[in-house]
N, C-alpha and C. Protein backbone atom coordinates (compact mmCIF):
# COMPACT_ATOMS: atom_id res chain seq x y z
N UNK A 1 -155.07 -28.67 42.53
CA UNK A 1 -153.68 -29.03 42.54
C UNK A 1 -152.94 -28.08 43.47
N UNK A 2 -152.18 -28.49 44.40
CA UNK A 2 -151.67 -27.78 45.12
C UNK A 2 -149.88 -28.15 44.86
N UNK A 3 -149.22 -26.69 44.79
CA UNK A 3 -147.46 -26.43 44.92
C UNK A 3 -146.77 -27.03 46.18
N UNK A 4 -145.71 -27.70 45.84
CA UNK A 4 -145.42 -27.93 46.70
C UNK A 4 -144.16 -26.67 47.75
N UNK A 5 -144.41 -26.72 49.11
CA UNK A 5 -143.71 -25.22 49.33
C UNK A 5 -142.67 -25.33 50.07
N UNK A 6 -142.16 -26.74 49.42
CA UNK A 6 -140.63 -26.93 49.58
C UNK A 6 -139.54 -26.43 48.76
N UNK A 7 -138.59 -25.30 49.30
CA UNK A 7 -138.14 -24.82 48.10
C UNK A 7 -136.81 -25.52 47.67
N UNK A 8 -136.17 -25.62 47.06
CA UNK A 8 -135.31 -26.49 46.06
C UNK A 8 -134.34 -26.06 46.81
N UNK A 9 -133.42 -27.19 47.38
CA UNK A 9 -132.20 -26.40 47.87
C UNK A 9 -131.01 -25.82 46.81
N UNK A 10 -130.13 -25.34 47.92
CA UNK A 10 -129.36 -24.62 47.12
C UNK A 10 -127.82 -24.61 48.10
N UNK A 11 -126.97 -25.10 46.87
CA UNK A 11 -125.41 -25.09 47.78
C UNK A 11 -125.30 -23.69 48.70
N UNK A 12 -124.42 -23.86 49.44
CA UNK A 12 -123.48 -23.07 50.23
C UNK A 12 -123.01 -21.92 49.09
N UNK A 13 -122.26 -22.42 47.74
CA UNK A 13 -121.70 -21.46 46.88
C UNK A 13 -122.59 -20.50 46.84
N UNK A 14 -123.41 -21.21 46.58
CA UNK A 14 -124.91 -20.50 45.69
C UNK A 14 -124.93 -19.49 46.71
N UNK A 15 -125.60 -19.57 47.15
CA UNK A 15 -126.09 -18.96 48.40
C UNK A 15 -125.13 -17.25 48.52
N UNK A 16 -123.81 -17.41 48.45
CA UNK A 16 -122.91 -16.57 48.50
C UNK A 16 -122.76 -15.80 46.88
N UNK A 17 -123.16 -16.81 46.23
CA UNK A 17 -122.59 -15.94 45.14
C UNK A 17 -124.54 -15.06 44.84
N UNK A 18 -125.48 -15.54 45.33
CA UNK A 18 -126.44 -15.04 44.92
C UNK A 18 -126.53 -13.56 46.13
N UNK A 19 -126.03 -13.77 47.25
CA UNK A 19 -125.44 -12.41 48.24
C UNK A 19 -124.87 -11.39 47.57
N UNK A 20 -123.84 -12.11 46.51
CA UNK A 20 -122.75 -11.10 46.24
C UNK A 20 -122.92 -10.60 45.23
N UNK A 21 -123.81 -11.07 44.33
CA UNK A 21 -124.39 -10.59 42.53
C UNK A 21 -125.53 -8.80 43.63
N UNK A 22 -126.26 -9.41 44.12
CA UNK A 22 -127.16 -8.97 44.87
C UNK A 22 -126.53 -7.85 45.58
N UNK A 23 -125.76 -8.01 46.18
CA UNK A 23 -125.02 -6.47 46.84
C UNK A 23 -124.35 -5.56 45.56
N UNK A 24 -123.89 -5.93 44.09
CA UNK A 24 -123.51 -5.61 43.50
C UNK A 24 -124.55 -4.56 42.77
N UNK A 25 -125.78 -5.99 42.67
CA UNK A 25 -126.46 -4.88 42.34
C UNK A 25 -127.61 -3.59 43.25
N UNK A 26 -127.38 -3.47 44.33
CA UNK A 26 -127.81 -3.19 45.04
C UNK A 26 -126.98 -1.59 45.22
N UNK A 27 -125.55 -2.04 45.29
CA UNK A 27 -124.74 -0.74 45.25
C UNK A 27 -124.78 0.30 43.68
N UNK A 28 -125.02 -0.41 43.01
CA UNK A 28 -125.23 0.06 41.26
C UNK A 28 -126.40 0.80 41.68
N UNK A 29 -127.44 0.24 41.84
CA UNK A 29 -128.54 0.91 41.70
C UNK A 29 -128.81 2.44 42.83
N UNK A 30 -128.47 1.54 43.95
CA UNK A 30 -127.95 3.02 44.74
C UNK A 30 -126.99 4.27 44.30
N UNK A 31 -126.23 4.26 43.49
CA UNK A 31 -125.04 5.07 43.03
C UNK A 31 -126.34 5.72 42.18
N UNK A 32 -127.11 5.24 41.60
CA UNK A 32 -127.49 5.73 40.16
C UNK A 32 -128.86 6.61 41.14
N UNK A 33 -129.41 6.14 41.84
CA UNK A 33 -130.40 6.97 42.93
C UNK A 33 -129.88 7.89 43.14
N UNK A 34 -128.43 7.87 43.98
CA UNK A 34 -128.13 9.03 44.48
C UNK A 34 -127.72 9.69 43.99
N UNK A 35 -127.13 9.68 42.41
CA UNK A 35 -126.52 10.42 41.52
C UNK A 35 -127.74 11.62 41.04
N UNK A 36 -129.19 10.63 41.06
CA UNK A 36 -130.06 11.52 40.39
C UNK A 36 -130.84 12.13 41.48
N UNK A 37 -130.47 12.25 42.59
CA UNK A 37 -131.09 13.07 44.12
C UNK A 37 -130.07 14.13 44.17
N UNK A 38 -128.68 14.07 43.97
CA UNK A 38 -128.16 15.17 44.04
C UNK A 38 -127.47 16.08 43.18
N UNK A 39 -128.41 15.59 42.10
CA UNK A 39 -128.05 16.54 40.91
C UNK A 39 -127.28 16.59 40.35
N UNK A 40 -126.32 15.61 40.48
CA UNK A 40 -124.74 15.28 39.71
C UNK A 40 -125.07 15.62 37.91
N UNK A 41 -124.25 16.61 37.37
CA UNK A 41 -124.39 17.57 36.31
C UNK A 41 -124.29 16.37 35.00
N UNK A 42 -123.36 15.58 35.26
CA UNK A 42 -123.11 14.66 34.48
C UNK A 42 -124.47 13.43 33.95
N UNK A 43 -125.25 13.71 35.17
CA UNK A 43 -126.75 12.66 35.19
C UNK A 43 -127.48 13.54 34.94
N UNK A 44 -127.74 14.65 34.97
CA UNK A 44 -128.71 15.84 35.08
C UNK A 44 -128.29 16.27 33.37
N UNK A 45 -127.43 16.09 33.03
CA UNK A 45 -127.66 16.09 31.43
C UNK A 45 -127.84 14.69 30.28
N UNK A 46 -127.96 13.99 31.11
CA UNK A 46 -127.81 12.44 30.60
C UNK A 46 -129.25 12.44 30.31
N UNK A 47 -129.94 12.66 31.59
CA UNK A 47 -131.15 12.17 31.38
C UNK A 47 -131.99 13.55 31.08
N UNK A 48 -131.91 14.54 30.88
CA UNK A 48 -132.44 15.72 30.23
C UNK A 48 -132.72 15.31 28.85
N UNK A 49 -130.95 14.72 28.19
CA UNK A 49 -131.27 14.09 26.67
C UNK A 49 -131.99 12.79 26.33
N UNK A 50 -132.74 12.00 27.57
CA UNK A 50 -133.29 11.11 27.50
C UNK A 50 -134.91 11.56 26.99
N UNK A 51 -135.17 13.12 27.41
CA UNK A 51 -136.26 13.76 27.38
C UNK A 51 -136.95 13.67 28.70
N UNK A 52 -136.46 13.91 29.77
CA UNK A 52 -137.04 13.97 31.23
C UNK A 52 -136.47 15.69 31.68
N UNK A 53 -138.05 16.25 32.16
CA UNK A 53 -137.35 17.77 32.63
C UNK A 53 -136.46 17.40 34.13
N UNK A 54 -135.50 18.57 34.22
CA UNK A 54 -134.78 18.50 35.02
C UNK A 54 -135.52 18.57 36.69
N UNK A 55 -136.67 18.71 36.54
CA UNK A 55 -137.20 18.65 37.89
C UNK A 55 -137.48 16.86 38.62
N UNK A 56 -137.82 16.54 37.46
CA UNK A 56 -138.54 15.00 37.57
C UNK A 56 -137.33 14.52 38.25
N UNK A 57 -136.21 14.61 37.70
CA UNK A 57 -135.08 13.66 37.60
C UNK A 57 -134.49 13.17 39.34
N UNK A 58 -134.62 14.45 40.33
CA UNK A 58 -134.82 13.71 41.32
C UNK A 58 -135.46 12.77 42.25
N UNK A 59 -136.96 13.08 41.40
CA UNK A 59 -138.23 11.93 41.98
C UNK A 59 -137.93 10.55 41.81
N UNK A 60 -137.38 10.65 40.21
CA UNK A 60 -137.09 9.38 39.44
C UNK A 60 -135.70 8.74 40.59
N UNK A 61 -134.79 9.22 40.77
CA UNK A 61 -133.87 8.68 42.13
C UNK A 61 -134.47 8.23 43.50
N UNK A 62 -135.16 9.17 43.91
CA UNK A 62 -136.56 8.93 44.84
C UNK A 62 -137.00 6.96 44.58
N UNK A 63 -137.70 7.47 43.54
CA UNK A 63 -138.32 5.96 43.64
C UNK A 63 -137.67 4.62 43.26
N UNK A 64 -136.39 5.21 42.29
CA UNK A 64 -135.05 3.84 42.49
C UNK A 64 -134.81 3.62 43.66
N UNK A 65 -134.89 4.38 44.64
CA UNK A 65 -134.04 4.15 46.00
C UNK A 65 -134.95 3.45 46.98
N UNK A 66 -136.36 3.66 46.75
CA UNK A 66 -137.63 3.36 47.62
C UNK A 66 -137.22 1.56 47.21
N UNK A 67 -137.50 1.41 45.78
CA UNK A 67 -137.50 0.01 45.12
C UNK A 67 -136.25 -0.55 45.44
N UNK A 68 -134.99 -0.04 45.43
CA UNK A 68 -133.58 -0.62 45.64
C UNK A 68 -133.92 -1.31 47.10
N UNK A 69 -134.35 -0.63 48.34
CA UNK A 69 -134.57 -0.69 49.64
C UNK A 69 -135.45 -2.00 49.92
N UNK A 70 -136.57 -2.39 48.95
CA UNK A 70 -137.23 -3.15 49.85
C UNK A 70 -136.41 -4.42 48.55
N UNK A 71 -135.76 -4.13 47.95
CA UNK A 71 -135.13 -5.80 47.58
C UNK A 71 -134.08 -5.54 48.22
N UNK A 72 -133.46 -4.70 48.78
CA UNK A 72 -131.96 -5.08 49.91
C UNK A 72 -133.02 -6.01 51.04
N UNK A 73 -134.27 -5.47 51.29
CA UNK A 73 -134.68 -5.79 52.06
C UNK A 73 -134.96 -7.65 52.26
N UNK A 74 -134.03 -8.61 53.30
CA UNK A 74 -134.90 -9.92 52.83
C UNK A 74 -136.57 -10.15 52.71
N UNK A 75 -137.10 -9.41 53.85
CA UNK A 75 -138.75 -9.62 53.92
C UNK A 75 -139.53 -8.84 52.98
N UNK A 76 -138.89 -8.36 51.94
CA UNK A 76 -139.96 -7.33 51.15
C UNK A 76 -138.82 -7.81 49.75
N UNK A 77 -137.49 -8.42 49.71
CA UNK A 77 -136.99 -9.33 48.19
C UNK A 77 -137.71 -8.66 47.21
N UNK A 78 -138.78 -9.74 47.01
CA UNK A 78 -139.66 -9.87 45.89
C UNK A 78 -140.44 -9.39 45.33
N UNK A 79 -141.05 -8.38 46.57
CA UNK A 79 -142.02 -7.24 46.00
C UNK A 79 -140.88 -6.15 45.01
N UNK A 80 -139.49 -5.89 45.62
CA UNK A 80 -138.99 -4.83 45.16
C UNK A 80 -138.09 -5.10 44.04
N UNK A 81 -137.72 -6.57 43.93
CA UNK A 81 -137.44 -7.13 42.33
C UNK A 81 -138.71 -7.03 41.43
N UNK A 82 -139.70 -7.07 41.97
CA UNK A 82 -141.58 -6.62 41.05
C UNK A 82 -141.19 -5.30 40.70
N UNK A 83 -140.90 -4.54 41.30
CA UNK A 83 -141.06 -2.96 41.61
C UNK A 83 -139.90 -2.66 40.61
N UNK A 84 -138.32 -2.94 40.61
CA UNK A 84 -137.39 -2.76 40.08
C UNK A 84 -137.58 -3.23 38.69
N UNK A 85 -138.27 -4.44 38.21
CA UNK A 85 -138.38 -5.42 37.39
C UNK A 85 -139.32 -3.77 36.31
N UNK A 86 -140.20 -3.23 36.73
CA UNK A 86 -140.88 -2.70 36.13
C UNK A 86 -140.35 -1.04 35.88
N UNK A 87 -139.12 -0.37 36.62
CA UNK A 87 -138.15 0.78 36.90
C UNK A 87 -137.58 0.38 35.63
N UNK A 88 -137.09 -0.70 35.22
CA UNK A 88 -135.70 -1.22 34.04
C UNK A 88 -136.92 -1.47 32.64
N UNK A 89 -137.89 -2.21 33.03
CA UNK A 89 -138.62 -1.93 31.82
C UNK A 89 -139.47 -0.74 30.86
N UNK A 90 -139.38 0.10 32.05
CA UNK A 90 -139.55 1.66 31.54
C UNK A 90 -138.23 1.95 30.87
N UNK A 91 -137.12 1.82 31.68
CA UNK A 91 -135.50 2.41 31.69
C UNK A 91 -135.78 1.83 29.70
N UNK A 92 -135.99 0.06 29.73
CA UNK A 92 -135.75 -0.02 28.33
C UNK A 92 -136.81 0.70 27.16
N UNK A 93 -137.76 1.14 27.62
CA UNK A 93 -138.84 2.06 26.89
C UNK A 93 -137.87 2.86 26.40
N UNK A 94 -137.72 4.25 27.12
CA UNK A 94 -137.04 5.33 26.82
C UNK A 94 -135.91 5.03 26.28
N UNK A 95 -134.79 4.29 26.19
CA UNK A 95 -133.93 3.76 25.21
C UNK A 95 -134.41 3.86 23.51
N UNK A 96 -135.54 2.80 23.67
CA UNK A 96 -136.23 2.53 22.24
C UNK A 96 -136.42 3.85 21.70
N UNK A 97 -137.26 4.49 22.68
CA UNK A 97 -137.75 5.69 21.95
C UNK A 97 -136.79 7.04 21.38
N UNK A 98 -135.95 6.72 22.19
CA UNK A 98 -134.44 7.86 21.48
C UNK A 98 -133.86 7.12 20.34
N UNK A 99 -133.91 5.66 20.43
CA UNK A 99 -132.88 5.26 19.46
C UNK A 99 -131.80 4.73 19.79
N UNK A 100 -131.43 4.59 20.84
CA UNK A 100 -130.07 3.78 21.25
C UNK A 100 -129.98 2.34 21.06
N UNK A 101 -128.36 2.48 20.30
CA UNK A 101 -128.00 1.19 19.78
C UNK A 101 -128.63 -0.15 20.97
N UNK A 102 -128.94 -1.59 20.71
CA UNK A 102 -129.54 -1.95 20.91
C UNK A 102 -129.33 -2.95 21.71
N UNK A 103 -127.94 -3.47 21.38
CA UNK A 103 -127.30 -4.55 22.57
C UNK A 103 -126.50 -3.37 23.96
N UNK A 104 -126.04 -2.22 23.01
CA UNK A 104 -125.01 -1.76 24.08
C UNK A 104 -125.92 -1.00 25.10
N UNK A 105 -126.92 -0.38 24.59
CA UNK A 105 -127.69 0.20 25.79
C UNK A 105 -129.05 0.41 25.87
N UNK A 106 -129.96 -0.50 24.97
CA UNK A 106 -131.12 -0.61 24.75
C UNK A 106 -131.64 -1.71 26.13
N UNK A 107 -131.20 -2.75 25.67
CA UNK A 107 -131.07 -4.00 26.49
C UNK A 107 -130.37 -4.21 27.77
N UNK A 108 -129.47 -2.99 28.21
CA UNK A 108 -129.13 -3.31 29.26
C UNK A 108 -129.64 -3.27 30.84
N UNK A 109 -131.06 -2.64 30.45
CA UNK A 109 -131.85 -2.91 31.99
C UNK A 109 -132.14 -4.48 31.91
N UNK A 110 -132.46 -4.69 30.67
CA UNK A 110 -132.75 -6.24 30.90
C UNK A 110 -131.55 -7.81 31.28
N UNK A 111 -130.61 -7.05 30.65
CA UNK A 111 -129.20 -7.64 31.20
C UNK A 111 -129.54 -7.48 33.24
N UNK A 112 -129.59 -6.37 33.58
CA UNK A 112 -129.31 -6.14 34.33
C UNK A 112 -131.13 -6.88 35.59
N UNK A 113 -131.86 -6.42 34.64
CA UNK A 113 -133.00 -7.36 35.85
C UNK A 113 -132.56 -8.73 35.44
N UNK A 114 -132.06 -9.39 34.52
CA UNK A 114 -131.47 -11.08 35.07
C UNK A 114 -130.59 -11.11 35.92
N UNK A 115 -129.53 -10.29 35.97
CA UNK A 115 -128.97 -10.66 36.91
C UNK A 115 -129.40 -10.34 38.48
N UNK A 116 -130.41 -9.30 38.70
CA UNK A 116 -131.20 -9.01 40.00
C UNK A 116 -131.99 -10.02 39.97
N UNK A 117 -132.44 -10.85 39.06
CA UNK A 117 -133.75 -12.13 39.43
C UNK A 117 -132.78 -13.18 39.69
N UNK A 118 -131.53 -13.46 38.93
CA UNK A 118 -131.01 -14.48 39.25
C UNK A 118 -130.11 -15.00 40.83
N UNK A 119 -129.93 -13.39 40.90
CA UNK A 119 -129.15 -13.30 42.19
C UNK A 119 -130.33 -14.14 43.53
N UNK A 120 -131.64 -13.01 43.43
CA UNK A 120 -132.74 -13.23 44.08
C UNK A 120 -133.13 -14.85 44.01
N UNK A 121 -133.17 -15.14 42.98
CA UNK A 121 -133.50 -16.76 43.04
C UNK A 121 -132.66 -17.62 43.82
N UNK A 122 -131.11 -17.52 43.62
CA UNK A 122 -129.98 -17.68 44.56
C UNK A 122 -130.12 -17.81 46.08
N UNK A 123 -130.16 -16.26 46.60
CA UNK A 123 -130.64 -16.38 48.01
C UNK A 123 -131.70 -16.15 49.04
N UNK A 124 -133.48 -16.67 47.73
CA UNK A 124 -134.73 -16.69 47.95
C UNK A 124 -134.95 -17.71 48.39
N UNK A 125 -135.31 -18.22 49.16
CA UNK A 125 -135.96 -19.91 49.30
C UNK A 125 -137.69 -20.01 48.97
N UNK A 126 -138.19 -18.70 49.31
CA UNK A 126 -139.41 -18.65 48.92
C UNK A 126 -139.88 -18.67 47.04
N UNK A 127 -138.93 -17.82 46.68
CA UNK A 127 -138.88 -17.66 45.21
C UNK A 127 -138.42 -19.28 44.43
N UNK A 128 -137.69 -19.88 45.10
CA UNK A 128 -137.21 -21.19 44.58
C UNK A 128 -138.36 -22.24 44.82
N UNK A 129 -139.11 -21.72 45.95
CA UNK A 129 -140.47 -22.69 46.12
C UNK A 129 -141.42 -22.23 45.20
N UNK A 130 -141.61 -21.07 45.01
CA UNK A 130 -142.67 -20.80 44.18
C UNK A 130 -142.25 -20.84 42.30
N UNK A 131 -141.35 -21.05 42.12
CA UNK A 131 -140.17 -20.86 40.72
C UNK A 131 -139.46 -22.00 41.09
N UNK A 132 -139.93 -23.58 40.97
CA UNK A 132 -139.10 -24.77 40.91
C UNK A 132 -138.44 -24.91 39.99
N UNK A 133 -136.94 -25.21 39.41
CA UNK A 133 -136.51 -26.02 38.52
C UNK A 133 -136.88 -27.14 38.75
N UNK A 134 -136.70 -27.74 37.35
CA UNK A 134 -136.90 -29.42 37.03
C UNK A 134 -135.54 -29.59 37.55
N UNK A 135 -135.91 -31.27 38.05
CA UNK A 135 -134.03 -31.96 38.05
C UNK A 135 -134.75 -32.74 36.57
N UNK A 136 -133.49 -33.73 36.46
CA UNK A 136 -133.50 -34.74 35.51
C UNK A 136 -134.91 -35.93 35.83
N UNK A 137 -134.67 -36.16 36.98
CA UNK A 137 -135.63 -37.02 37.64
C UNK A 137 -137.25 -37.07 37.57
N UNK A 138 -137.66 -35.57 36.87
CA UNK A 138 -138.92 -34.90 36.96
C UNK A 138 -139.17 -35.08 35.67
């Protein structure tokens, strides 16, 4: 059985609003990289009480920023929503394991990779070919 690798179109809106979710989150995630590359005191005790030594904490910015880069990136999208997809599911590990309440900040990497997959689906054409919705018709 072979996919078909026509990908589903997608309005004009779309298109823009899946740009603009996408730069949103793109600048979020960058702020939070660079916050933890330059040692900002306010992140450097945040995540100390997360249980991360204060050395790690710039690597950990390091590799948000590597992963942020190749989903700004169009030709590398998808690898770095893979890459990010798996940054937020750690992010929700360490939540669990301290104890934080559960909608307000347990769950919110996962809030936050829907809206990076949804954006991506938006202004992917490859991802929409490989990730078809049904219409009614199907």
């Amino acid at each position: 059985m072979q996919a078909s690798s026509q990908a589903a179109p997608v309005s004009n809106a779309g298109l823009w609003t899946g740009r603009v979710i996408s730069a949103l989150v793109i600048l979020f995630l960058v702020f939070d990289g660079v916050t933890k590359i330059l040692k900002v005191p306010r992140v450097m005790a945040a995540t100390t009480q997360l249980g991360f030594p204060p050395r790690l904490i710039p690597v950990i910015g390091t590799v948000l920023l590597v992963c942020t880069l190749l989903y700004a990136v169009p030709r590398t999208s998808i690898l770095g929503a893979l890459l990010l997809t798996g940054y937020l599911g750690g992010a929700v590990v360490i939540q669990l394991r301290v104890g934080s309440p559960l909608f307000a900040e347990t769950l919110f990497p996962v809030y936050f990779g829907i809206l990076l997959w949804g954006a991506l689906y938006l202004r992917e054409p490859r991802l929409r070919a490989l990730i078809p919705l049904r219409t009614q018709s199907q």
